[in-house]
C-alpha atoms as a PDB file:
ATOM      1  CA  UNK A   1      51.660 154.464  83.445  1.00  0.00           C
ATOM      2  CA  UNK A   2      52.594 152.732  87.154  1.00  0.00           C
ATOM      3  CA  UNK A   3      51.139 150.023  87.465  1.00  0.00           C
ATOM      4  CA  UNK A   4      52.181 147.892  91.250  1.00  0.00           C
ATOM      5  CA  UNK A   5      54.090 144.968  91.455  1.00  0.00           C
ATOM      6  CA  UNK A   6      50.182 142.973  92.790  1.00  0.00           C
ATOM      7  CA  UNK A   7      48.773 143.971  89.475  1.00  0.00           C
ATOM      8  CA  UNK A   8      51.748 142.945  87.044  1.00  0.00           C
ATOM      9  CA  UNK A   9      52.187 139.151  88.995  1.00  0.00           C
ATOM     10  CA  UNK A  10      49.421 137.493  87.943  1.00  0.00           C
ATOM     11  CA  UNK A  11      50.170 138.496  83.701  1.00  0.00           C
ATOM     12  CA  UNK A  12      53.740 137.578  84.484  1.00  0.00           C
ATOM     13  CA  UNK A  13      52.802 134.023  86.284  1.00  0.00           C
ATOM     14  CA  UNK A  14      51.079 133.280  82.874  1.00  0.00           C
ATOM     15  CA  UNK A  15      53.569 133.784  80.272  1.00  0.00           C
ATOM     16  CA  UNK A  16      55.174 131.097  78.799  1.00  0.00           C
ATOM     17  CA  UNK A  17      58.916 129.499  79.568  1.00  0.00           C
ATOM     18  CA  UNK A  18      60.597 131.585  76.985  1.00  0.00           C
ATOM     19  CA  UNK A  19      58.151 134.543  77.618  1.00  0.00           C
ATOM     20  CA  UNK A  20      59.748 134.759  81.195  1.00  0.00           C
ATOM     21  CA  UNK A  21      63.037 134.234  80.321  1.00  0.00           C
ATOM     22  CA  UNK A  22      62.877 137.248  78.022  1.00  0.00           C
ATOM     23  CA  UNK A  23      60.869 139.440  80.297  1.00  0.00           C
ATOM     24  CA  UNK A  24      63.865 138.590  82.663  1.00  0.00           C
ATOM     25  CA  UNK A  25      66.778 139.823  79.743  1.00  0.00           C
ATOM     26  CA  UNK A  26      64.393 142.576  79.182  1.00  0.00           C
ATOM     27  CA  UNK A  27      63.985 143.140  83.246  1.00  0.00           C
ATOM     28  CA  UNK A  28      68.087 142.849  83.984  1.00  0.00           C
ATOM     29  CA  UNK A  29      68.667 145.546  80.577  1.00  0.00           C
ATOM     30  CA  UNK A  30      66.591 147.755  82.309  1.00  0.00           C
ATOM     31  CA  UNK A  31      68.799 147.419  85.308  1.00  0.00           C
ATOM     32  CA  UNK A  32      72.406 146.956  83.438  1.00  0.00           C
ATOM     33  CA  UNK A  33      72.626 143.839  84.895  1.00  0.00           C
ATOM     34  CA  UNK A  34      72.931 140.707  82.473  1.00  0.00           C
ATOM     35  CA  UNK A  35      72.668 137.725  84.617  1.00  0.00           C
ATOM     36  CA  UNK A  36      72.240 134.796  82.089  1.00  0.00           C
ATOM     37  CA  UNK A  37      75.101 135.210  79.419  1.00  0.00           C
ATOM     38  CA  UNK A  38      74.268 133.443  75.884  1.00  0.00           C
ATOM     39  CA  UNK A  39      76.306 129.915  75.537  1.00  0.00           C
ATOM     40  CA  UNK A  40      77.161 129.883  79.215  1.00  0.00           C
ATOM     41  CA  UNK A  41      76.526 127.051  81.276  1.00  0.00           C
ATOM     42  CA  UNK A  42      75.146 127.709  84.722  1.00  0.00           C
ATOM     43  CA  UNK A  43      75.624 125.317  87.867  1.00  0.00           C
ATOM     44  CA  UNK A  44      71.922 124.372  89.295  1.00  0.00           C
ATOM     45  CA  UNK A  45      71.646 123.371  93.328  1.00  0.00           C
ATOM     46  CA  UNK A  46      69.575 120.671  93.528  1.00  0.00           C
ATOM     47  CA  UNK A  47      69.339 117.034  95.239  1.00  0.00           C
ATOM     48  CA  UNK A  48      70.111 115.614  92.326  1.00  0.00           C
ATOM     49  CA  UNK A  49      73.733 116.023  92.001  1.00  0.00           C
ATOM     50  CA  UNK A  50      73.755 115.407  96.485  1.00  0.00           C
ATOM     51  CA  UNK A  51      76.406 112.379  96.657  1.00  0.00           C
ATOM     52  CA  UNK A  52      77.092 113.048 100.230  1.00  0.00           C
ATOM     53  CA  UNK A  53      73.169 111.314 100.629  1.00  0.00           C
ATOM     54  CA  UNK A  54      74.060 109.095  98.192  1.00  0.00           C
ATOM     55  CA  UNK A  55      77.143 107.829  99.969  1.00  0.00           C
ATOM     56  CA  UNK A  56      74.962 107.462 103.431  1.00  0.00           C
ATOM     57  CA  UNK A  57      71.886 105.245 101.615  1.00  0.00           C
ATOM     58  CA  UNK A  58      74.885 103.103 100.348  1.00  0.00           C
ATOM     59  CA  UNK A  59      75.916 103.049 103.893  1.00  0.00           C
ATOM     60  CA  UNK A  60      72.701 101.687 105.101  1.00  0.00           C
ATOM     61  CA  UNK A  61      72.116  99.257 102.167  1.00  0.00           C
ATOM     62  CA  UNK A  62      75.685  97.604 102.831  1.00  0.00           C
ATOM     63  CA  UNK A  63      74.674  97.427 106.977  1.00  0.00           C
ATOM     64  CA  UNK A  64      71.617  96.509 106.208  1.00  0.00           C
ATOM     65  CA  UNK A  65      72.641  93.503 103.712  1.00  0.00           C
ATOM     66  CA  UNK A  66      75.844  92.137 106.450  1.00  0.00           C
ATOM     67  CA  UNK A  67      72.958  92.024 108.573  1.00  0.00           C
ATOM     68  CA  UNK A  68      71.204  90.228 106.896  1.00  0.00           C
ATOM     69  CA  UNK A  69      73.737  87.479 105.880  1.00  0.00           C
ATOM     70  CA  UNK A  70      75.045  87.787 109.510  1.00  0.00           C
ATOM     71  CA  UNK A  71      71.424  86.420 110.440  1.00  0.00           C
ATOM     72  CA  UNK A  72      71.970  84.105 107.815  1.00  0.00           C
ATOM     73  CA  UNK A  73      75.094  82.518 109.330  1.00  0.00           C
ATOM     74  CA  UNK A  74      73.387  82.295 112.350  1.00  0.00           C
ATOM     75  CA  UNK A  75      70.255  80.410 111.380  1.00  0.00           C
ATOM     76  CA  UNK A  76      72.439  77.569 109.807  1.00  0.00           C
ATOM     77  CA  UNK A  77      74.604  77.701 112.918  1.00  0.00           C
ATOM     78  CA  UNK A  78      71.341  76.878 114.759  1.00  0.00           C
ATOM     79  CA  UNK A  79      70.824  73.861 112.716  1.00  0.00           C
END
């Protein structure tokens, strides 16, 4: 039996975690692919692990704080 990709989607969206992780071993067998190997770590992308936007909000946080001591300075120079 065929069924389309429309009709299998909305089972598939259902299953559980592991149930799509194994319909995804079961999915990359059928195509001789393996693309999660057991014990392996794998590398994730995400914002998390972006230092370069970590190093800019520092950045602002140090301006921000000189400025703030600079207006400090001269407030009691005004005095």
């Amino acid at each position: 039996m065929n069924m389309a990709l429309s009709e299998v989607l909305p089972n598939a969206r259902r299953l559980s975690i592991l149930e799509k992780l194994q319909l995804i071993q079961l999915l990359a067998a059928d195509l001789d692919i393996s693309p999660l190997e057991p014990f392996k770590t794998y590398d994730v992308p995400s914002r998390y692990n972006d230092f370069g936007a970590a190093k800019v909000l520092m950045e602002i946080l140090d301006r921000s704080k000189l400025d703030r001591e600079l207006s400090e300075l001269v407030v009691d120079n005004d005095t």
